[in-house]
C-alpha atoms as a PDB file:
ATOM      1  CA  UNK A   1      74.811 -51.698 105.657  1.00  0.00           C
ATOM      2  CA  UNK A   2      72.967 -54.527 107.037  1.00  0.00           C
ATOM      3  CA  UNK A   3      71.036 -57.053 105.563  1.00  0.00           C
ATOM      4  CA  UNK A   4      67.719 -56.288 107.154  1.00  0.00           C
ATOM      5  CA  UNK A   5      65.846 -53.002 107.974  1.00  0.00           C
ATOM      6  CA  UNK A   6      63.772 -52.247 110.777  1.00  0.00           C
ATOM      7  CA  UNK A   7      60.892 -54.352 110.420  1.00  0.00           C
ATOM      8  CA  UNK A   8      63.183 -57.122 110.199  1.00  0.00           C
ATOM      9  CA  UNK A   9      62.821 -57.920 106.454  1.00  0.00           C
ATOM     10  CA  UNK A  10      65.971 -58.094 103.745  1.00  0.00           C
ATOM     11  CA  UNK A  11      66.446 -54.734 102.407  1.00  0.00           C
ATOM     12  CA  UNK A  12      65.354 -54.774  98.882  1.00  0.00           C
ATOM     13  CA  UNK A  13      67.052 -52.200  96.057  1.00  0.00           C
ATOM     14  CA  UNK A  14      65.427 -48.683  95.868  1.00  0.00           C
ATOM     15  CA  UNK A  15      66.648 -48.147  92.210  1.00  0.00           C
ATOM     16  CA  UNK A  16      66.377 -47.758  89.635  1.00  0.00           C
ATOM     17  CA  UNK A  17      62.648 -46.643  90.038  1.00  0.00           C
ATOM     18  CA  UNK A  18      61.827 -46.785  86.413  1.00  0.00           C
ATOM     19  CA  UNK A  19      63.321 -49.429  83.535  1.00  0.00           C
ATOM     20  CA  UNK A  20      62.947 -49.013  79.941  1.00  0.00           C
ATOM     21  CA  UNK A  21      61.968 -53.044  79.678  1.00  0.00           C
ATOM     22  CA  UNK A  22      63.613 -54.935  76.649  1.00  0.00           C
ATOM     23  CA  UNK A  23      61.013 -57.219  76.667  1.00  0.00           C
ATOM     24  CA  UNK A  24      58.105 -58.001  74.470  1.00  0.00           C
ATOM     25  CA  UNK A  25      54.994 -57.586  76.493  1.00  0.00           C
ATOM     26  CA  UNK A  26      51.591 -58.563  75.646  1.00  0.00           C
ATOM     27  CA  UNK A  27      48.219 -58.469  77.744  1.00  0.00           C
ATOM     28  CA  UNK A  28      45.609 -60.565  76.834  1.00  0.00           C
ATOM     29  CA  UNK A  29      41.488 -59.988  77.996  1.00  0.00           C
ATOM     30  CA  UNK A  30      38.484 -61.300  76.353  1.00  0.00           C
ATOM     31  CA  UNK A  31      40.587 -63.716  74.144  1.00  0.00           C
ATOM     32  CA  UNK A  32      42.701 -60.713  72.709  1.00  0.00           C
ATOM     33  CA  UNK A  33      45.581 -59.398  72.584  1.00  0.00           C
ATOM     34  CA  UNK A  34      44.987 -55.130  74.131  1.00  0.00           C
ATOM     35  CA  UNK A  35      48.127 -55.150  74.217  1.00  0.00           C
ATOM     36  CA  UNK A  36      51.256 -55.703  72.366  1.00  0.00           C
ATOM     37  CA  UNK A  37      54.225 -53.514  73.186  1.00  0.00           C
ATOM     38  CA  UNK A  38      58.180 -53.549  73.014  1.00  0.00           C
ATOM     39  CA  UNK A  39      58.396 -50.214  74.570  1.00  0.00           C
ATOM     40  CA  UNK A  40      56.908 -50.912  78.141  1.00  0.00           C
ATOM     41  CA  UNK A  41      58.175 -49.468  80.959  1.00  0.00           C
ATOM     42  CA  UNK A  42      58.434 -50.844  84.922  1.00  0.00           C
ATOM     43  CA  UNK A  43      57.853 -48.512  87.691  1.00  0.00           C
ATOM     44  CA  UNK A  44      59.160 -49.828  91.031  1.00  0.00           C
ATOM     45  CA  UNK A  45      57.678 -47.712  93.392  1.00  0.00           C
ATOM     46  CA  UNK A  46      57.152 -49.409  96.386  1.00  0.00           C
ATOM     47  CA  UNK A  47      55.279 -53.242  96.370  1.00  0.00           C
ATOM     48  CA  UNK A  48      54.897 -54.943  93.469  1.00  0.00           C
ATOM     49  CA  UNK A  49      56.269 -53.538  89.861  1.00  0.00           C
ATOM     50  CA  UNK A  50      53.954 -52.270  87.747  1.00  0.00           C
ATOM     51  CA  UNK A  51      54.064 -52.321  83.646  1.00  0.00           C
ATOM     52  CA  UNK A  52      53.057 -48.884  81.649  1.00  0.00           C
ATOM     53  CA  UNK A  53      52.321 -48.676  78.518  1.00  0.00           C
ATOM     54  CA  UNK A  54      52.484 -45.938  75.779  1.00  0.00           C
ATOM     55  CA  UNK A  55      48.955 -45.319  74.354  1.00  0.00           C
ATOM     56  CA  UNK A  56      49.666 -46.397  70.885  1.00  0.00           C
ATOM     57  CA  UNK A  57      50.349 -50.007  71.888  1.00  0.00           C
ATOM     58  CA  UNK A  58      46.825 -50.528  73.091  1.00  0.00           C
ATOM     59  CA  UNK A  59      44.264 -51.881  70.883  1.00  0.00           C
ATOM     60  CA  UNK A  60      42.177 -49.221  69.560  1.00  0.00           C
ATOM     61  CA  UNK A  61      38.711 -49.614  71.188  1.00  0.00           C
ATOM     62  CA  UNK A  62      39.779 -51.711  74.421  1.00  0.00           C
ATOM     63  CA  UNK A  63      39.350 -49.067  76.347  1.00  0.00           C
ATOM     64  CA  UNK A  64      36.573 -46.156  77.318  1.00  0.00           C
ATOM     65  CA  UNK A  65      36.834 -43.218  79.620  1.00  0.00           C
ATOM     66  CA  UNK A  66      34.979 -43.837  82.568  1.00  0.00           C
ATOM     67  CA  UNK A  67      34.963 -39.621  83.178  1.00  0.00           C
ATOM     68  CA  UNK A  68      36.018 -40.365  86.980  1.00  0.00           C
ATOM     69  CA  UNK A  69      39.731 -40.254  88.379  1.00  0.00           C
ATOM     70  CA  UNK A  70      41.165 -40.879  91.834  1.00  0.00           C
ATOM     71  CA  UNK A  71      44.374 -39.422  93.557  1.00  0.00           C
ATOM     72  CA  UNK A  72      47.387 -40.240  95.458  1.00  0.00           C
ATOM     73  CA  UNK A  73      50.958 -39.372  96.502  1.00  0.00           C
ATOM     74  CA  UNK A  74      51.773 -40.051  92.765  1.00  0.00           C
ATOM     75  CA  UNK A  75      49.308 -37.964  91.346  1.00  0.00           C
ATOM     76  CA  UNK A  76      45.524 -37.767  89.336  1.00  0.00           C
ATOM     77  CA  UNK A  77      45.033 -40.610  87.566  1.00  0.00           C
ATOM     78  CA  UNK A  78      41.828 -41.047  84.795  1.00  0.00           C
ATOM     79  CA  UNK A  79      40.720 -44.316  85.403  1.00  0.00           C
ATOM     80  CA  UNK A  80      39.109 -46.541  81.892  1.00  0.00           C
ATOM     81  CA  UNK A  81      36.930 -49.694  81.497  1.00  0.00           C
ATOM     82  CA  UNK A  82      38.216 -52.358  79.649  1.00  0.00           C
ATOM     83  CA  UNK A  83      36.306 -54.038  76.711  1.00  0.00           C
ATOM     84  CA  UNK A  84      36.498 -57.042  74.477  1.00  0.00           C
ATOM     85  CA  UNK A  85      33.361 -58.109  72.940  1.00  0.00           C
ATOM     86  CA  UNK A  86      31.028 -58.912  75.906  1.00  0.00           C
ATOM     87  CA  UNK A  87      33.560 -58.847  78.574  1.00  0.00           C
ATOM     88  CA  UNK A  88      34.087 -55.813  80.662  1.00  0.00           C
ATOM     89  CA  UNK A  89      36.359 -54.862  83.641  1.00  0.00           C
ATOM     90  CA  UNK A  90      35.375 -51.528  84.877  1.00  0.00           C
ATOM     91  CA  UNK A  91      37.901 -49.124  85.981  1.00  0.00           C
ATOM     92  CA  UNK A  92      40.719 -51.584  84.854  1.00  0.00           C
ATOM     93  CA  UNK A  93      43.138 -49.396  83.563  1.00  0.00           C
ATOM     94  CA  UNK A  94      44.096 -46.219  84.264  1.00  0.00           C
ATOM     95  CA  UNK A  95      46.221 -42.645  83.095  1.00  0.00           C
ATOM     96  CA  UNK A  96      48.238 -40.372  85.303  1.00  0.00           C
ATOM     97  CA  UNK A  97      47.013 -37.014  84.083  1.00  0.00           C
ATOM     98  CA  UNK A  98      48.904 -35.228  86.449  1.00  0.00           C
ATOM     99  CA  UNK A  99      51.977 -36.266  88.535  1.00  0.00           C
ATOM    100  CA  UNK A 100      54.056 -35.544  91.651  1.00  0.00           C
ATOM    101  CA  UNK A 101      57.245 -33.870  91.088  1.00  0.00           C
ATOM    102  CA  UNK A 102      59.280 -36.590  91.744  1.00  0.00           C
ATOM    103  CA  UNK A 103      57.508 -39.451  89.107  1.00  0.00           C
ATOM    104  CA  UNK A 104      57.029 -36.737  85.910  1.00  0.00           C
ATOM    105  CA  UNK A 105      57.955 -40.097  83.820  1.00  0.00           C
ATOM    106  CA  UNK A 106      54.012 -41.577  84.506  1.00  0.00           C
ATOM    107  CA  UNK A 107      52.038 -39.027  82.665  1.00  0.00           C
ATOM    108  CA  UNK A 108      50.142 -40.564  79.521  1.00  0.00           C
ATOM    109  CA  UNK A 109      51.348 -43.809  79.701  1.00  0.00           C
ATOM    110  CA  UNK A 110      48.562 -46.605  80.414  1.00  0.00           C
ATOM    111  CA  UNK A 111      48.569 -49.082  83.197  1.00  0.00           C
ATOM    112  CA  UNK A 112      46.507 -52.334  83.680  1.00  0.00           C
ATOM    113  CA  UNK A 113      45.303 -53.571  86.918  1.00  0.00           C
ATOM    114  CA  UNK A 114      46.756 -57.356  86.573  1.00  0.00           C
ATOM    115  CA  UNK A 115      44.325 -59.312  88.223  1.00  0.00           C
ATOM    116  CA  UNK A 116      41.535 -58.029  85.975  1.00  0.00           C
ATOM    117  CA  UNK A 117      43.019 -59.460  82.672  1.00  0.00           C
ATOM    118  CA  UNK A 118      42.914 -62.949  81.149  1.00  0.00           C
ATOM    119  CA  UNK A 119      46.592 -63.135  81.069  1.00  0.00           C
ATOM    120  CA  UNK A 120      50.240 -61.595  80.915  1.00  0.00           C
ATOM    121  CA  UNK A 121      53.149 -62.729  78.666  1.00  0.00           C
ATOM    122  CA  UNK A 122      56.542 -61.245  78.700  1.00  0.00           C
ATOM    123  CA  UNK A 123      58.020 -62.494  75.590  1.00  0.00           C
ATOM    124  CA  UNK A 124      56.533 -66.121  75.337  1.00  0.00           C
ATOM    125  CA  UNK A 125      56.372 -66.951  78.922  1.00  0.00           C
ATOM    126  CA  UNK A 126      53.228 -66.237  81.024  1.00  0.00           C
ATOM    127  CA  UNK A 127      53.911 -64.254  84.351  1.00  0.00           C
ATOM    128  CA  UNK A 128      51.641 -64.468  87.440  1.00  0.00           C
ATOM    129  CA  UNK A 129      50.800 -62.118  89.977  1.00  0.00           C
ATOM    130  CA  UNK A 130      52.178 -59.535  88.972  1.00  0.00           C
ATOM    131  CA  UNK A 131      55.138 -57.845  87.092  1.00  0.00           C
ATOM    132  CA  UNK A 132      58.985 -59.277  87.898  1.00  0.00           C
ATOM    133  CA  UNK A 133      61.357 -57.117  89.449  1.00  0.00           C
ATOM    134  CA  UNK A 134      64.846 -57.402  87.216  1.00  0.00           C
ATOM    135  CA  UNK A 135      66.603 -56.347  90.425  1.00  0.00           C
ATOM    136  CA  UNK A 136      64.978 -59.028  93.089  1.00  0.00           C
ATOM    137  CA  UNK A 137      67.079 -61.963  93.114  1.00  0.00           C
ATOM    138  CA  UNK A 138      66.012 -64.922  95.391  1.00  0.00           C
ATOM    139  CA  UNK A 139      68.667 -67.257  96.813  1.00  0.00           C
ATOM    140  CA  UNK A 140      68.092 -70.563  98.572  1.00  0.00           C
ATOM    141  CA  UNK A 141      71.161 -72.152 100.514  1.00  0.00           C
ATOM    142  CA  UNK A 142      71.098 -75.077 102.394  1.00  0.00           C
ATOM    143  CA  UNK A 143      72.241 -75.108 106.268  1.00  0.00           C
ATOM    144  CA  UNK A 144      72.772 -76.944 109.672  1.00  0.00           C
ATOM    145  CA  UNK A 145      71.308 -74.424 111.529  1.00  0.00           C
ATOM    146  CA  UNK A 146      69.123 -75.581 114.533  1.00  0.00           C
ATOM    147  CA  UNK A 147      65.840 -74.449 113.940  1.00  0.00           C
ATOM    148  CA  UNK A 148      62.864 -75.009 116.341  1.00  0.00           C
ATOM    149  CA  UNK A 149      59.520 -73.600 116.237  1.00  0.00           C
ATOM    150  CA  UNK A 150      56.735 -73.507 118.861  1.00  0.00           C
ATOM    151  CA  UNK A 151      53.176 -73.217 118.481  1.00  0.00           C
ATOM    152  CA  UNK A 152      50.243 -73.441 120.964  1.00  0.00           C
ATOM    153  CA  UNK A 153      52.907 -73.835 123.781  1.00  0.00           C
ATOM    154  CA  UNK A 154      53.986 -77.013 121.982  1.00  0.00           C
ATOM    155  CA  UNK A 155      57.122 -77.257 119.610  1.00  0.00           C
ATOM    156  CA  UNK A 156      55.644 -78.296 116.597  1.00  0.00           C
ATOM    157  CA  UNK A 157      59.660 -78.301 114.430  1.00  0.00           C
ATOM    158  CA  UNK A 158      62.841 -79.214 115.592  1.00  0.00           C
ATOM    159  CA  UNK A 159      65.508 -79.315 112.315  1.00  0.00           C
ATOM    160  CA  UNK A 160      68.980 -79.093 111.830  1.00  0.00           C
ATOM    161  CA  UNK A 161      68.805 -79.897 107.699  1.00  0.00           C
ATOM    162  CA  UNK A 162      66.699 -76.165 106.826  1.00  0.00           C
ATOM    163  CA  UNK A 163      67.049 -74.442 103.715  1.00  0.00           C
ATOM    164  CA  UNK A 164      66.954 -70.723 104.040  1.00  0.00           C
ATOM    165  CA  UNK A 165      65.293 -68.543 101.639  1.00  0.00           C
ATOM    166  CA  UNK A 166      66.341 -64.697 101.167  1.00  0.00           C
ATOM    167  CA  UNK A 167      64.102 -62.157  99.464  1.00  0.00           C
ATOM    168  CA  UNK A 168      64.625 -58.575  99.158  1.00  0.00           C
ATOM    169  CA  UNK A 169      61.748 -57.187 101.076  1.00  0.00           C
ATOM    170  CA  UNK A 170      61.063 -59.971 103.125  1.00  0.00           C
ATOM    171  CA  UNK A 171      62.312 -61.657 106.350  1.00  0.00           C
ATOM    172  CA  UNK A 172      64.187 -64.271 106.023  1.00  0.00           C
ATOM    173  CA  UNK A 173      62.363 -68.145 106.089  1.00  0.00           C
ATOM    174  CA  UNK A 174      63.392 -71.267 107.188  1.00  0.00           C
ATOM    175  CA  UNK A 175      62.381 -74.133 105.440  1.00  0.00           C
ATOM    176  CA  UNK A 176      61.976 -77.633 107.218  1.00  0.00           C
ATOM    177  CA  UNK A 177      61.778 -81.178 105.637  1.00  0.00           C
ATOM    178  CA  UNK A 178      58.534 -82.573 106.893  1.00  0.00           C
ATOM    179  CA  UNK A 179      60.511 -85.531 109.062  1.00  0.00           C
ATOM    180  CA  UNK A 180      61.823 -82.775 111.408  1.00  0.00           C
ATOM    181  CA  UNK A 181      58.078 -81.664 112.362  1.00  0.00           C
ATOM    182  CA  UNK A 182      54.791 -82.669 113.681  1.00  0.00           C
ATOM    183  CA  UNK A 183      52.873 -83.192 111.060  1.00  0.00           C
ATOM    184  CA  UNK A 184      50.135 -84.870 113.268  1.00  0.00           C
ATOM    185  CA  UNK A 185      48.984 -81.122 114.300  1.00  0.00           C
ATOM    186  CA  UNK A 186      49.709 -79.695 110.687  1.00  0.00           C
ATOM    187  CA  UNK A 187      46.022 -79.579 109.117  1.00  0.00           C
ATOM    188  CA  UNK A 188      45.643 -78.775 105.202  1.00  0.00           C
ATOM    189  CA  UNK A 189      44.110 -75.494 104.114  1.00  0.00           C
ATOM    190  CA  UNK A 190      42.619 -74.434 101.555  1.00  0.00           C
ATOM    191  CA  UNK A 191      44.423 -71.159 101.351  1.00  0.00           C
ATOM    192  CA  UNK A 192      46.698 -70.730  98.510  1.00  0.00           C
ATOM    193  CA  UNK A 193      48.621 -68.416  97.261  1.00  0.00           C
ATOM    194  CA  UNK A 194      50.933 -67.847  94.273  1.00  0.00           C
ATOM    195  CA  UNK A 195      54.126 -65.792  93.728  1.00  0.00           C
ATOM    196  CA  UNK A 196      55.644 -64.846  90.604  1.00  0.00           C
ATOM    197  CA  UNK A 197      59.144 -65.851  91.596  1.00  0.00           C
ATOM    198  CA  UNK A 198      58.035 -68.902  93.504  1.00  0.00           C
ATOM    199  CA  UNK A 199      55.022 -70.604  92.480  1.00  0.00           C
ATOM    200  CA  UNK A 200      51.885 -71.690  94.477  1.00  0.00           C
ATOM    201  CA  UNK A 201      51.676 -72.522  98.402  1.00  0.00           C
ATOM    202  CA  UNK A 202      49.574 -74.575  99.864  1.00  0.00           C
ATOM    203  CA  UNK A 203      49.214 -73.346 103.343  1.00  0.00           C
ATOM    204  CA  UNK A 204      48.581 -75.644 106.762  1.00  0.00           C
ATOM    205  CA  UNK A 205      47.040 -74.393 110.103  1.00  0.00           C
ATOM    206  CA  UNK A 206      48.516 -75.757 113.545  1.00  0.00           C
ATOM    207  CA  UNK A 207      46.243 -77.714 115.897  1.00  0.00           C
ATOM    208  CA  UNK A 208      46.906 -78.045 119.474  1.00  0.00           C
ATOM    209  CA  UNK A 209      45.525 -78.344 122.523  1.00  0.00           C
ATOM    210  CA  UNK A 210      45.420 -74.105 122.858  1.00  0.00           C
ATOM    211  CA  UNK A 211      43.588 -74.443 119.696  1.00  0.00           C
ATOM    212  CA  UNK A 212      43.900 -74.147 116.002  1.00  0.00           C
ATOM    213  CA  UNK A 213      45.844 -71.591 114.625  1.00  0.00           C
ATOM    214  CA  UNK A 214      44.960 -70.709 111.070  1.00  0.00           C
ATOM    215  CA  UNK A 215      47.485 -70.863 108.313  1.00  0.00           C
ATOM    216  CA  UNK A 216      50.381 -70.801 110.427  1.00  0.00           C
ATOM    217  CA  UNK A 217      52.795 -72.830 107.714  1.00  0.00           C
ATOM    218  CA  UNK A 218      53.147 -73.311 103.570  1.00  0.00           C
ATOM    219  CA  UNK A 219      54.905 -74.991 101.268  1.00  0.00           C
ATOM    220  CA  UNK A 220      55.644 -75.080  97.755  1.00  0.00           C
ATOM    221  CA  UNK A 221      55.212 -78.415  96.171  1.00  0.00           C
ATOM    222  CA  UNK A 222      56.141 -77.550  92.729  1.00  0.00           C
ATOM    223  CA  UNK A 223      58.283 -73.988  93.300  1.00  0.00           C
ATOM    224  CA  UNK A 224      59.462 -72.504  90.301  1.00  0.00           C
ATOM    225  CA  UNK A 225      63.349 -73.468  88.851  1.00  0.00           C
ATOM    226  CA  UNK A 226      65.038 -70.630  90.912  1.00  0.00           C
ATOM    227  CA  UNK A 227      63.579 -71.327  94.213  1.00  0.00           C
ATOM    228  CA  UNK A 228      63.375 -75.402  93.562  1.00  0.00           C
ATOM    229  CA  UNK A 229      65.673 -75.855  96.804  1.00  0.00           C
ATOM    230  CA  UNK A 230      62.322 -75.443  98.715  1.00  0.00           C
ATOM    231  CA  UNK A 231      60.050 -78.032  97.213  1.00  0.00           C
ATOM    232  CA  UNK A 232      58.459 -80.033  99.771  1.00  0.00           C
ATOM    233  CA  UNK A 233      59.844 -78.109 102.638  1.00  0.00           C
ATOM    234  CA  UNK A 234      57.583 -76.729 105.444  1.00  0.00           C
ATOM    235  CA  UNK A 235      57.626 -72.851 106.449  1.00  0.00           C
ATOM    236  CA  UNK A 236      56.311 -71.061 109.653  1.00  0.00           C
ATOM    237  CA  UNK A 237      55.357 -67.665 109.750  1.00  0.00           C
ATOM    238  CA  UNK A 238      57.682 -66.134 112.967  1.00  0.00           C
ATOM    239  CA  UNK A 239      54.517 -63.797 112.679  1.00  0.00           C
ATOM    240  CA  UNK A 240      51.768 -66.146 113.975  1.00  0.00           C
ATOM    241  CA  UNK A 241      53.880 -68.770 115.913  1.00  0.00           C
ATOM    242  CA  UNK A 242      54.761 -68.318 119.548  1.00  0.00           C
ATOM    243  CA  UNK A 243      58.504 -68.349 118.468  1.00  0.00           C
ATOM    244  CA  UNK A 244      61.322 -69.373 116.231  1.00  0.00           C
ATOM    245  CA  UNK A 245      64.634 -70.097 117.931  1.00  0.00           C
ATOM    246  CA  UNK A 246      67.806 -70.370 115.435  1.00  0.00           C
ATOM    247  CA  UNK A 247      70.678 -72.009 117.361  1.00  0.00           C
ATOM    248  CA  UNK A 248      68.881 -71.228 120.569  1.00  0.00           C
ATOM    249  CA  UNK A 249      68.153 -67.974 120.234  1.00  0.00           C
ATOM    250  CA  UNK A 250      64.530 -66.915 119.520  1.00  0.00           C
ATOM    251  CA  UNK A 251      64.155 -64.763 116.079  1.00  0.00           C
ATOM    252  CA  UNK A 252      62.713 -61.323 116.484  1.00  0.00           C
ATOM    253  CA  UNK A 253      59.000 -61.114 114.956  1.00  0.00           C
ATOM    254  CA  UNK A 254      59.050 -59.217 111.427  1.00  0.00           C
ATOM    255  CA  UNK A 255      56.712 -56.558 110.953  1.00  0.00           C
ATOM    256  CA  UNK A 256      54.889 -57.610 107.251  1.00  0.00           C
ATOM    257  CA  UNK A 257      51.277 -57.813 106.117  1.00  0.00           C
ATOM    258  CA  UNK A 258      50.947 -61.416 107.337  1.00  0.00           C
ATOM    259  CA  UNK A 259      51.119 -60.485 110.602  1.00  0.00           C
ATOM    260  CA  UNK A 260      47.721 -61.201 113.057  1.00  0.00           C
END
């Protein structure tokens, strides 16, 4: 089996597709605890995990029956506001009512939408994001690899000190201390974005003289302890670049949701 799939991104484990968690799992909204449960379950079913909960673990009067559901491959779900006091978040949780053959498991358990509450906590730790998948491990290696990246017909990178990241489910990054590129035509953002396994990026756009090309680069600053190899480094997206070449030969373009 290889490492990557056809879209060019590392193949990422396709079971177990739902985990009894041994964790203690609370959600918090409106200053509250709704939830406080040692008997969660994670469904990976495609993108990020999600936590479900059995009914008796939520706070009695959190939620309300909105009366309207929505479908998909999965099945009917009944969909429930959320309420603490004077805080609301409509349609923030929802109840599989009826389920596809293949995912009987889902029916009358409760699931949250995670960026609607306050905050999550598996045992005393807070998790962003969303849920973590037990089964994604992320490994960081340093290389001499010859990496060089080109942007707006210039090349922007030239490196032969990266640090490669692997994901399951993504393509594979290079990583590039900030002596080996440009910098003069990196430009701050203010995108950001966050990552339960990895922390917050700060992202960078690439000016030349084609133009500017928006959010073409990130780096974590302060990654989390597993992926700490990377802190500082610089990262292109193959997706938005003209081209990254690894020991002279140019990378194939990855097929992911960053992609313009």
């Amino acid at each position: 089996m290889d490492y990557l799939d056809e879209n060019n991104r590392l193949i990422a484990a396709p079971e177990p597709r739902w985990i009894t968690s041994p964790k203690r799992l609370r959600v918090f909204f409106g200053g509250e605890a709704i939830v406080d449960s040692t008997r969660a379950n994670l469904f990976r079913g495609g993108g990020p995990p999600v936590y479900y909960f059995p009914k008796d673990d939520v706070r009695q009067g959190a939620l309300t029956a909105t009366g309207r559901t929505e479908s998909n491959a999965r099945g009917t779900m009944s969909l429930y506001d959320v309420q603490v006091g004077e805080r609301s978040a409509e349609g923030a949780a929802w109840e599989y009512t009826e389920t596809a053959d293949d995912v009987p498991f889902l029916a009358g358990m409760l699931a949250f939408r995670w960026g609607e509450m306050d905050a999550w906590y598996e045992e005393e730790e807070e998790v962003f994001v969303h849920a973590k998948d037990p089964f994604k491990r992320i490994e960081t290696f340093r290389s001499v690899r010859h990496v060089e990246v080109y942007a707006g017909g210039e090349k922007v990178a030239d490196s032969s000190s990266p640090v490669v990241l692997l994901e399951p489910g993504h393509p594979l990054r290079y990583y590039l201390p900030k002596m080996d590129i440009r910098m003069d035509l990196l430009l701050p953002s203010e995108t950001v974005s966050r990552c339960p396994y990895k922390g917050k990026a700060d992202y960078y756009s690439v000016e030349t003289g084609s133009g500017l090309l928006e959010d073409a680069a990130w780096c974590y600053k302060y990654p989390t302890t597993e992926t700490a190899g990377v802190a500082g480094l610089v990262c292109f997206f193959n997706e938005r670049v003209d081209a990254i070449h690894v020991d002279g030969e140019e990378l194939e373009k990855p097929v992911t949701n960053w992609r313009r």
